[in-house]
PDB file of N, CA and C in Angstrom:
ATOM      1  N   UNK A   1       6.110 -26.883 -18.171  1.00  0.00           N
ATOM      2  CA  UNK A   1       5.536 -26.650 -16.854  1.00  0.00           C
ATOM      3  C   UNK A   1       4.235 -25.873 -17.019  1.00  0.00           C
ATOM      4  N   UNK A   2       3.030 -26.304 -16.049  1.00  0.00           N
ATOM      5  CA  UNK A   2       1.841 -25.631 -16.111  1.00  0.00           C
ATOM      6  C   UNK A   2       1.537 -24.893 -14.837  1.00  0.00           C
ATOM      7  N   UNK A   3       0.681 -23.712 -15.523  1.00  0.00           N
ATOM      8  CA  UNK A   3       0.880 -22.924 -14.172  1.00  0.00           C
ATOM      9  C   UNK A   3      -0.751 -22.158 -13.930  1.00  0.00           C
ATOM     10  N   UNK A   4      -0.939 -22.948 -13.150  1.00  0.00           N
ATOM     11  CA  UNK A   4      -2.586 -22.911 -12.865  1.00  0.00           C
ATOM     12  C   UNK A   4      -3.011 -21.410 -12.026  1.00  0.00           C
ATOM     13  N   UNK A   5      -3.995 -20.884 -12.076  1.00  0.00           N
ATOM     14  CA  UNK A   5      -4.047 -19.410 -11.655  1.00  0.00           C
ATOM     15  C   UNK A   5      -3.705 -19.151 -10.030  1.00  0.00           C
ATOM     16  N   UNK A   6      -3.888 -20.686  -9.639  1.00  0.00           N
ATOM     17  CA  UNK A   6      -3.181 -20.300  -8.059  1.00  0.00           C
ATOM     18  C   UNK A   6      -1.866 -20.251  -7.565  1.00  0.00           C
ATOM     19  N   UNK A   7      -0.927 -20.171  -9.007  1.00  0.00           N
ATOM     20  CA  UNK A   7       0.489 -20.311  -8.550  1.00  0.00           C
ATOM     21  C   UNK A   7       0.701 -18.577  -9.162  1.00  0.00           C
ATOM     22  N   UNK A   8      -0.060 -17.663  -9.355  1.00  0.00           N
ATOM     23  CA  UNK A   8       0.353 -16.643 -10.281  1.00  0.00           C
ATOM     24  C   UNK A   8       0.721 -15.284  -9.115  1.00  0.00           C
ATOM     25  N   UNK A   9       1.896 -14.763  -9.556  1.00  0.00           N
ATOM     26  CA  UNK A   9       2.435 -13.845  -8.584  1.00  0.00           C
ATOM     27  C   UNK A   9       2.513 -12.579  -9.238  1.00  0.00           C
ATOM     28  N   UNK A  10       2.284 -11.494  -8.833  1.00  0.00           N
ATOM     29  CA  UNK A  10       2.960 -10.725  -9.375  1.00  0.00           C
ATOM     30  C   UNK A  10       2.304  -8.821  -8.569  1.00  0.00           C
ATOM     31  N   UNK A  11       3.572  -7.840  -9.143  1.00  0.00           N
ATOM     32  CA  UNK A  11       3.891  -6.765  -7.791  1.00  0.00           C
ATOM     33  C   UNK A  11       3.612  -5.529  -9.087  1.00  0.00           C
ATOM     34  N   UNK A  12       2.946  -4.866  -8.365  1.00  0.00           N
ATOM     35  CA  UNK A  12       2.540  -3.422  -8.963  1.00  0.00           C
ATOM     36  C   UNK A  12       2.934  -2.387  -8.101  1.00  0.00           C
ATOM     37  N   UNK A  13       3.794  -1.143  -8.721  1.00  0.00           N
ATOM     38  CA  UNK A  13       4.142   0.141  -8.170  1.00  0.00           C
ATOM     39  C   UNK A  13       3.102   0.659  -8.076  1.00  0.00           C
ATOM     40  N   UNK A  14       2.651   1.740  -7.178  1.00  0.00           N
ATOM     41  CA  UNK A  14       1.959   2.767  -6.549  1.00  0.00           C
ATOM     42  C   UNK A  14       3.117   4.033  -6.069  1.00  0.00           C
ATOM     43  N   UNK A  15       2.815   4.862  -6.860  1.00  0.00           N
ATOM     44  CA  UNK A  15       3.400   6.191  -6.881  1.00  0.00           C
ATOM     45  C   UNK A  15       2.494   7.195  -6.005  1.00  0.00           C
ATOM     46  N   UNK A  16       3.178   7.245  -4.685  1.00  0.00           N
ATOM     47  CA  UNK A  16       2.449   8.396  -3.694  1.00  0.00           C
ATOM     48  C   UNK A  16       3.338   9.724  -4.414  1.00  0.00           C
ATOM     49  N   UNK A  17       2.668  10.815  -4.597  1.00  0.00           N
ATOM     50  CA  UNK A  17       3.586  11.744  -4.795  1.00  0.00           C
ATOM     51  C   UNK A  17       2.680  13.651  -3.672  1.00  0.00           C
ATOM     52  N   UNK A  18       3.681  13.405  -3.360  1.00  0.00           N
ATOM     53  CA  UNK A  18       3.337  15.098  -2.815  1.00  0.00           C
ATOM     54  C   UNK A  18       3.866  16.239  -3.641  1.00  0.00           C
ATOM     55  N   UNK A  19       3.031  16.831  -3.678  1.00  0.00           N
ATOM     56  CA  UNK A  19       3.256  18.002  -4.513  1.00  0.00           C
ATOM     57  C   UNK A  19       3.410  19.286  -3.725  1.00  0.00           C
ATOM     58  N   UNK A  20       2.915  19.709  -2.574  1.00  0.00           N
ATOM     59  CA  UNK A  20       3.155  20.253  -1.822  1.00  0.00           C
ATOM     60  C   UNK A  20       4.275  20.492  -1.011  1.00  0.00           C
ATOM     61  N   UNK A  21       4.582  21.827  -0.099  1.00  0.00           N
ATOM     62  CA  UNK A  21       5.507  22.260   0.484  1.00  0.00           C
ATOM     63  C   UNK A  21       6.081  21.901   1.842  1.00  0.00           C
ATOM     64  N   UNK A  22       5.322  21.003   2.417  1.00  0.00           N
ATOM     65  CA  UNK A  22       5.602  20.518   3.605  1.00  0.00           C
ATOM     66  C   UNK A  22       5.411  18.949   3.235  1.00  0.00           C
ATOM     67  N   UNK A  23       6.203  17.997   4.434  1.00  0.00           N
ATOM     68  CA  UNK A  23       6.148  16.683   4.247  1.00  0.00           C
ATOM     69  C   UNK A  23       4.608  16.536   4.441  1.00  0.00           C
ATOM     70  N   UNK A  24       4.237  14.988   4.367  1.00  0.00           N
ATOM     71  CA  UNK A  24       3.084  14.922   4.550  1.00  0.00           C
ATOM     72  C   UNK A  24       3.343  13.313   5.228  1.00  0.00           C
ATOM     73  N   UNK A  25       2.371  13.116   6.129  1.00  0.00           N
ATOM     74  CA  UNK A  25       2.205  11.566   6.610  1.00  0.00           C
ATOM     75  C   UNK A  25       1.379  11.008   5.841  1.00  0.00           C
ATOM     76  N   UNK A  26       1.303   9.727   5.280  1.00  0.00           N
ATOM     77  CA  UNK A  26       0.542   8.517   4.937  1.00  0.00           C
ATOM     78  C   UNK A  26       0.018   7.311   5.523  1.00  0.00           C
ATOM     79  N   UNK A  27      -0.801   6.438   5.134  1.00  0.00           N
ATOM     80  CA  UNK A  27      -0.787   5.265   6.406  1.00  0.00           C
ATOM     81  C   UNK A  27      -2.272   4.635   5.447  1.00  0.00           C
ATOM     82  N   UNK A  28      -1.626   3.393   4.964  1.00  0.00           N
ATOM     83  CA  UNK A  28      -2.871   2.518   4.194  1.00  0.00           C
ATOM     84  C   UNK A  28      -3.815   1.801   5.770  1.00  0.00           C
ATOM     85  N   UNK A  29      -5.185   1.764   5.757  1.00  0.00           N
ATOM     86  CA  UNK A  29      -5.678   1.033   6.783  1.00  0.00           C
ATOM     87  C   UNK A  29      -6.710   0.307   5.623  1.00  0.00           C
ATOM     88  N   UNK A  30      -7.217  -1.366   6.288  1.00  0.00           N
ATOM     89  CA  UNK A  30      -7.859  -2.358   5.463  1.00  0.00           C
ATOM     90  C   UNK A  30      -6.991  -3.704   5.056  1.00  0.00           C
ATOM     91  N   UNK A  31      -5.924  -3.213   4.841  1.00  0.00           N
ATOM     92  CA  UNK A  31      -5.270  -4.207   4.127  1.00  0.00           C
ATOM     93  C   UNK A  31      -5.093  -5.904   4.742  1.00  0.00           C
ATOM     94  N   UNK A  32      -5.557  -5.761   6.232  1.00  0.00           N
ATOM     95  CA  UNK A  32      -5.546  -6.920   7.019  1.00  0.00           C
ATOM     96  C   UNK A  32      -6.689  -7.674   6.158  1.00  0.00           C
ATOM     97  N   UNK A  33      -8.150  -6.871   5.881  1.00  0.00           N
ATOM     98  CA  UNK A  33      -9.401  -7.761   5.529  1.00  0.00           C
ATOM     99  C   UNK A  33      -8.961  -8.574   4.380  1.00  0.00           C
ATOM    100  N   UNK A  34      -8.037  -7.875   3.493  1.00  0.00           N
ATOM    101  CA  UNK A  34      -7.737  -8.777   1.999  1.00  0.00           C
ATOM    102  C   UNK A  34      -6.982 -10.096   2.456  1.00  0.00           C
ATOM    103  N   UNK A  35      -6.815 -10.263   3.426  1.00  0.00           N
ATOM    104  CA  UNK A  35      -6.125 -11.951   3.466  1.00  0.00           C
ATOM    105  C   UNK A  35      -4.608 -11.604   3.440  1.00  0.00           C
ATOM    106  N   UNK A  36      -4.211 -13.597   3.104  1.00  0.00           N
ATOM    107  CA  UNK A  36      -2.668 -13.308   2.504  1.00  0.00           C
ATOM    108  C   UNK A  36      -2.297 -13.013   1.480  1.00  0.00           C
ATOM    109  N   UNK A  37      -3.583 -13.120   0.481  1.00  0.00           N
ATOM    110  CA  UNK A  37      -2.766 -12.892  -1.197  1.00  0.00           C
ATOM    111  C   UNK A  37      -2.355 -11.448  -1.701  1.00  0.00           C
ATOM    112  N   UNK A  38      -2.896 -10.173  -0.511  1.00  0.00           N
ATOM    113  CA  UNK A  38      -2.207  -8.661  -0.677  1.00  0.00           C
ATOM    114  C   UNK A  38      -1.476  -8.432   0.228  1.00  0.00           C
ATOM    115  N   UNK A  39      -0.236  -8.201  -0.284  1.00  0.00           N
ATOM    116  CA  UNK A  39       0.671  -7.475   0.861  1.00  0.00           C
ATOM    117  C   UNK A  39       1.270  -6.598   0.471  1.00  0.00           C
ATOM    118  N   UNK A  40       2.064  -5.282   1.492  1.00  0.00           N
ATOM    119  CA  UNK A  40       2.569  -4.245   1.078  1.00  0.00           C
ATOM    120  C   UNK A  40       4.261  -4.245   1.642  1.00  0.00           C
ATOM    121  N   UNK A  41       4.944  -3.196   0.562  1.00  0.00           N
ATOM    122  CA  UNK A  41       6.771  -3.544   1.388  1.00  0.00           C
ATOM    123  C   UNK A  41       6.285  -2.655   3.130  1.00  0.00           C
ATOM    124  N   UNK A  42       5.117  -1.621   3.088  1.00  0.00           N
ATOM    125  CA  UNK A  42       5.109  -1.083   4.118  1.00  0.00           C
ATOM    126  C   UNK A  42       3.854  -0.618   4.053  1.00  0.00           C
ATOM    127  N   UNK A  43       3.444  -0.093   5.318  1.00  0.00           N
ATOM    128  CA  UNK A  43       1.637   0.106   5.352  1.00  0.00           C
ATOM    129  C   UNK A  43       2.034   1.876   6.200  1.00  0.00           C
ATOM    130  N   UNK A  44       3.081   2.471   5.999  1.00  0.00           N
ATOM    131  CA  UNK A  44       3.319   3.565   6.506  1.00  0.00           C
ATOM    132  C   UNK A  44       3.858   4.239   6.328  1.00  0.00           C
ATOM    133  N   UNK A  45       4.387   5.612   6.078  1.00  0.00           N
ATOM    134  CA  UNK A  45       5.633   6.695   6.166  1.00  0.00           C
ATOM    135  C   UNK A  45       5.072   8.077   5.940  1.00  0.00           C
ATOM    136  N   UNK A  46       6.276   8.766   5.580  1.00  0.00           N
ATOM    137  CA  UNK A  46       6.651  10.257   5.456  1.00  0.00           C
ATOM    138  C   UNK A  46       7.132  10.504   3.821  1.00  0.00           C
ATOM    139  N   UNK A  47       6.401  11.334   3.491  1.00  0.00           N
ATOM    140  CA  UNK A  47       6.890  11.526   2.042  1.00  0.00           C
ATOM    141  C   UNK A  47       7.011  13.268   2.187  1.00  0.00           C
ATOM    142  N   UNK A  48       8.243  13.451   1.767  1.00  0.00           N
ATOM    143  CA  UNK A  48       9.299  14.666   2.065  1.00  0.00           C
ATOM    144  C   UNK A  48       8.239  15.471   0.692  1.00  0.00           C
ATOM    145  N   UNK A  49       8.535  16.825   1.297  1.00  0.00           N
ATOM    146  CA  UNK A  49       8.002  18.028   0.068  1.00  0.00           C
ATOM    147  C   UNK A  49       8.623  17.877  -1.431  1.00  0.00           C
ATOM    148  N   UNK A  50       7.496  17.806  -2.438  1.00  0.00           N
ATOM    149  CA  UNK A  50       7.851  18.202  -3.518  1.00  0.00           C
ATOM    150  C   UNK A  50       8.361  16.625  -3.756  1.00  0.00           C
ATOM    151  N   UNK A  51       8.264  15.622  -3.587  1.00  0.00           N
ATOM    152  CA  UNK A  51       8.520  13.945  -3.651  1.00  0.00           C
ATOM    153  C   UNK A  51       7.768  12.884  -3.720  1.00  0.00           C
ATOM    154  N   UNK A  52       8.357  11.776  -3.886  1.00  0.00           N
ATOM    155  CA  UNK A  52       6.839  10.971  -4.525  1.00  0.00           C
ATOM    156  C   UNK A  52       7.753   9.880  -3.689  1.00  0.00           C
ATOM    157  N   UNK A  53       6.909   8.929  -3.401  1.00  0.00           N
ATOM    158  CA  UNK A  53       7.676   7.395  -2.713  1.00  0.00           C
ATOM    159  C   UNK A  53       6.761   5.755  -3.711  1.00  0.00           C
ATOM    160  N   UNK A  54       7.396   4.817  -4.074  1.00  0.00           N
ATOM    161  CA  UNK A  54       7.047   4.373  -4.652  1.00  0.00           C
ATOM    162  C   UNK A  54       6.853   3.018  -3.495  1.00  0.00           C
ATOM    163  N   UNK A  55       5.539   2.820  -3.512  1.00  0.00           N
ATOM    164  CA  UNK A  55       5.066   1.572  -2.762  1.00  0.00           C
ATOM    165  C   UNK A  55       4.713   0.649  -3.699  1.00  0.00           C
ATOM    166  N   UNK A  56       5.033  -0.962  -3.247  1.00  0.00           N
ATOM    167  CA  UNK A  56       4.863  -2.072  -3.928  1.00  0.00           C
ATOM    168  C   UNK A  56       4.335  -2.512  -3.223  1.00  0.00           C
ATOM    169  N   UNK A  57       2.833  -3.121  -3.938  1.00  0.00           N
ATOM    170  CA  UNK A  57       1.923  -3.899  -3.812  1.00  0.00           C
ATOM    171  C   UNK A  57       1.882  -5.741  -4.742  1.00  0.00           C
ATOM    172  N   UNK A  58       2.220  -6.179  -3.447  1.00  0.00           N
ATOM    173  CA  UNK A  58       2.346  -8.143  -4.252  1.00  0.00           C
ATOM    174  C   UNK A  58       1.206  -8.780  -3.802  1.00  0.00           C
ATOM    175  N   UNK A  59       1.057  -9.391  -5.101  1.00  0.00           N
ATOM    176  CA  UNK A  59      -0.362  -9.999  -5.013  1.00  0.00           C
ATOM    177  C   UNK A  59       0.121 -11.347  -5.317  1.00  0.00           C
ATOM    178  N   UNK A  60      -0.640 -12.617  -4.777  1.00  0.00           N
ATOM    179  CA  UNK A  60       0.344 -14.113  -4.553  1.00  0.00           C
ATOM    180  C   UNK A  60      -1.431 -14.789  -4.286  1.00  0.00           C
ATOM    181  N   UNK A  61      -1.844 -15.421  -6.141  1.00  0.00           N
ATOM    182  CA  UNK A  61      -2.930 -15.897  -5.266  1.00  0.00           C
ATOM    183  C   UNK A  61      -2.601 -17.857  -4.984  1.00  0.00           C
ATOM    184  N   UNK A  62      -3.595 -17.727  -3.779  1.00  0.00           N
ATOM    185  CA  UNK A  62      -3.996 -18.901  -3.603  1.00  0.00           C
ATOM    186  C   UNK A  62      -5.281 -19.977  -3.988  1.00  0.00           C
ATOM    187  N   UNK A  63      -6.050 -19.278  -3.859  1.00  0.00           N
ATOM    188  CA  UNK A  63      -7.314 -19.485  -4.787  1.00  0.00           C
ATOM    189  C   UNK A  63      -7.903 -18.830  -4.644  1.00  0.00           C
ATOM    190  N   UNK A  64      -9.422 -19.472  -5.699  1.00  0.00           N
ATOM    191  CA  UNK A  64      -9.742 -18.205  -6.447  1.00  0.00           C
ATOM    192  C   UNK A  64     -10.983 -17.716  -5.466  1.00  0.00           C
ATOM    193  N   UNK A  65     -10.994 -16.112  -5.292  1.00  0.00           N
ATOM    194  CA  UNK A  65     -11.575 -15.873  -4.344  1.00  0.00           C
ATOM    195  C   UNK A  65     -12.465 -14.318  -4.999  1.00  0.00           C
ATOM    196  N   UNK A  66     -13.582 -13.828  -4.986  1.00  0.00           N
ATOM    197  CA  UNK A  66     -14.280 -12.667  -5.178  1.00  0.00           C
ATOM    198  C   UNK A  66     -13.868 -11.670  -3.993  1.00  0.00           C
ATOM    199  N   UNK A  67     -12.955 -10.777  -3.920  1.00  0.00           N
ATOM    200  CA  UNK A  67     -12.665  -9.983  -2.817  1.00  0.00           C
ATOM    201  C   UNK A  67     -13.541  -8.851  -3.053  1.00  0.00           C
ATOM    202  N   UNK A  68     -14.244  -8.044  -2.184  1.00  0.00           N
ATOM    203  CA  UNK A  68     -15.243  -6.576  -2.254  1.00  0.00           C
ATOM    204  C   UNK A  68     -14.740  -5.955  -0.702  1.00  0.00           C
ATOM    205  N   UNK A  69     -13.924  -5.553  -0.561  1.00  0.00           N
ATOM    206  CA  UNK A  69     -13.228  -5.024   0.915  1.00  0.00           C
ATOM    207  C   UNK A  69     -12.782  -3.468   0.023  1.00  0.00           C
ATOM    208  N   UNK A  70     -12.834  -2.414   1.273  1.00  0.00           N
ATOM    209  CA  UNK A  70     -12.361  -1.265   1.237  1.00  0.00           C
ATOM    210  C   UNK A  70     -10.563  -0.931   1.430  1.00  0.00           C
ATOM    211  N   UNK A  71     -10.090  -0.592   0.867  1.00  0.00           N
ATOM    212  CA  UNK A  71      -8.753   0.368   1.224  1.00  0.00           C
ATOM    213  C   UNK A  71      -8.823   1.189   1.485  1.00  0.00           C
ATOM    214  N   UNK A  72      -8.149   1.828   2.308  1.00  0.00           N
ATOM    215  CA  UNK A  72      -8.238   3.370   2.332  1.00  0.00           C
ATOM    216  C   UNK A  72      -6.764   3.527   2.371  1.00  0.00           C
ATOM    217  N   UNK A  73      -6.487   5.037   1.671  1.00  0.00           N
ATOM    218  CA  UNK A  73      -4.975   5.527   1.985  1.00  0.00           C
ATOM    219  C   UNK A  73      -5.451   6.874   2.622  1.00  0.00           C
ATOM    220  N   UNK A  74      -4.880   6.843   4.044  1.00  0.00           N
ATOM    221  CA  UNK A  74      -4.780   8.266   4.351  1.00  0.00           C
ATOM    222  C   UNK A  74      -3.781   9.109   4.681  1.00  0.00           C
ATOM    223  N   UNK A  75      -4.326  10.516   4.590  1.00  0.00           N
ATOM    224  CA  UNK A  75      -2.936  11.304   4.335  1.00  0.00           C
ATOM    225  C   UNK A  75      -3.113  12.407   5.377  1.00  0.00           C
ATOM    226  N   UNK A  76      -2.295  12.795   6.441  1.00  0.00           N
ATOM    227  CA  UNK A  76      -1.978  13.828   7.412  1.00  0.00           C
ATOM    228  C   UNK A  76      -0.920  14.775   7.712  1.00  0.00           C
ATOM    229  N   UNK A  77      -0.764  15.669   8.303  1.00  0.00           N
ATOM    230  CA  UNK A  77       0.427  16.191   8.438  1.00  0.00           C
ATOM    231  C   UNK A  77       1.390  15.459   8.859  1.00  0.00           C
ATOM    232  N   UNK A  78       2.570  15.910   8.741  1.00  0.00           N
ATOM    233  CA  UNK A  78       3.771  15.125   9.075  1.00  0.00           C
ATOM    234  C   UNK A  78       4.086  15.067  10.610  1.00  0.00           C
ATOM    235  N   UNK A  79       3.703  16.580  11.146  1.00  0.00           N
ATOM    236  CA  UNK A  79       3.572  16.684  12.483  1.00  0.00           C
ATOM    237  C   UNK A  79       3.064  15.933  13.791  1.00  0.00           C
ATOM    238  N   UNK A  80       1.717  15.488  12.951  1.00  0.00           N
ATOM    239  CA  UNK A  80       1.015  14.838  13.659  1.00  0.00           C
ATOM    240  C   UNK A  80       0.831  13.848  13.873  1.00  0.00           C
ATOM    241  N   UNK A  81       1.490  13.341  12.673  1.00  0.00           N
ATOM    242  CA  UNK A  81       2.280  11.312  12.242  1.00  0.00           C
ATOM    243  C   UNK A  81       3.108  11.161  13.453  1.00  0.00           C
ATOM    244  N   UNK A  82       4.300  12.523  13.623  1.00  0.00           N
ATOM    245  CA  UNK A  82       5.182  11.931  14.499  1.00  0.00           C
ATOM    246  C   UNK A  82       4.910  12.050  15.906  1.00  0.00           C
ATOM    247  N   UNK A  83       3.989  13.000  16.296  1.00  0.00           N
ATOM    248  CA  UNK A  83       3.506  12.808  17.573  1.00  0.00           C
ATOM    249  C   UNK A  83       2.594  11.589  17.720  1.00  0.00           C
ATOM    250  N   UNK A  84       1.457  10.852  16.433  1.00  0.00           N
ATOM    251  CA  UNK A  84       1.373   9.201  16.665  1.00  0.00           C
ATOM    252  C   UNK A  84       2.210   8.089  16.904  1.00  0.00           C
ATOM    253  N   UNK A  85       3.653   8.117  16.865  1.00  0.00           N
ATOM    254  CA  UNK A  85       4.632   6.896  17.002  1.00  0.00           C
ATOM    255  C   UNK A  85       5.786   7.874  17.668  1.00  0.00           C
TER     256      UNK A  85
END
């Protein structure tokens, strides 16, 4: 079987870790501009004091494409996450 670069899949960990004493909020924004071939298990949460959360990033291309788009990960109090939702 041949497997041409548009059938190629594959998922990379991203280790958020807080090191700090209070939770902290997170929240990736951008990820819409990359298309379908990036997706995340989640584009949001709470990562508890002194803890790390491991996000998976799958990449699934379709063809071949030059992407130059921004990510951003941002990070806020926990407080203020939950008064957003």
């Amino acid at each position: 079987m041949f497997l041409s670069l548009s059938d190629r899949k594959e998922t990379k960990m991203i280790f958020l870790r807080n090191s700090t004493l209070l939770p902290v909020a997170w929240r990736v924004n951008g990820m819409d501009n990359l298309g379908d071939e990036f997706s995340l298990t989640t584009e949001h949460g709470v990562i508890d004091a002194k803890s790390e959360f491991a996000l998976q990033m799958h990449f699934r291309a379709v063809r071949p494409i030059n992407i130059k788009k921004i990510v951003r990960l941002e990070v806020s109090d926990a407080l203020f996450y939950s008064q957003m939702f």
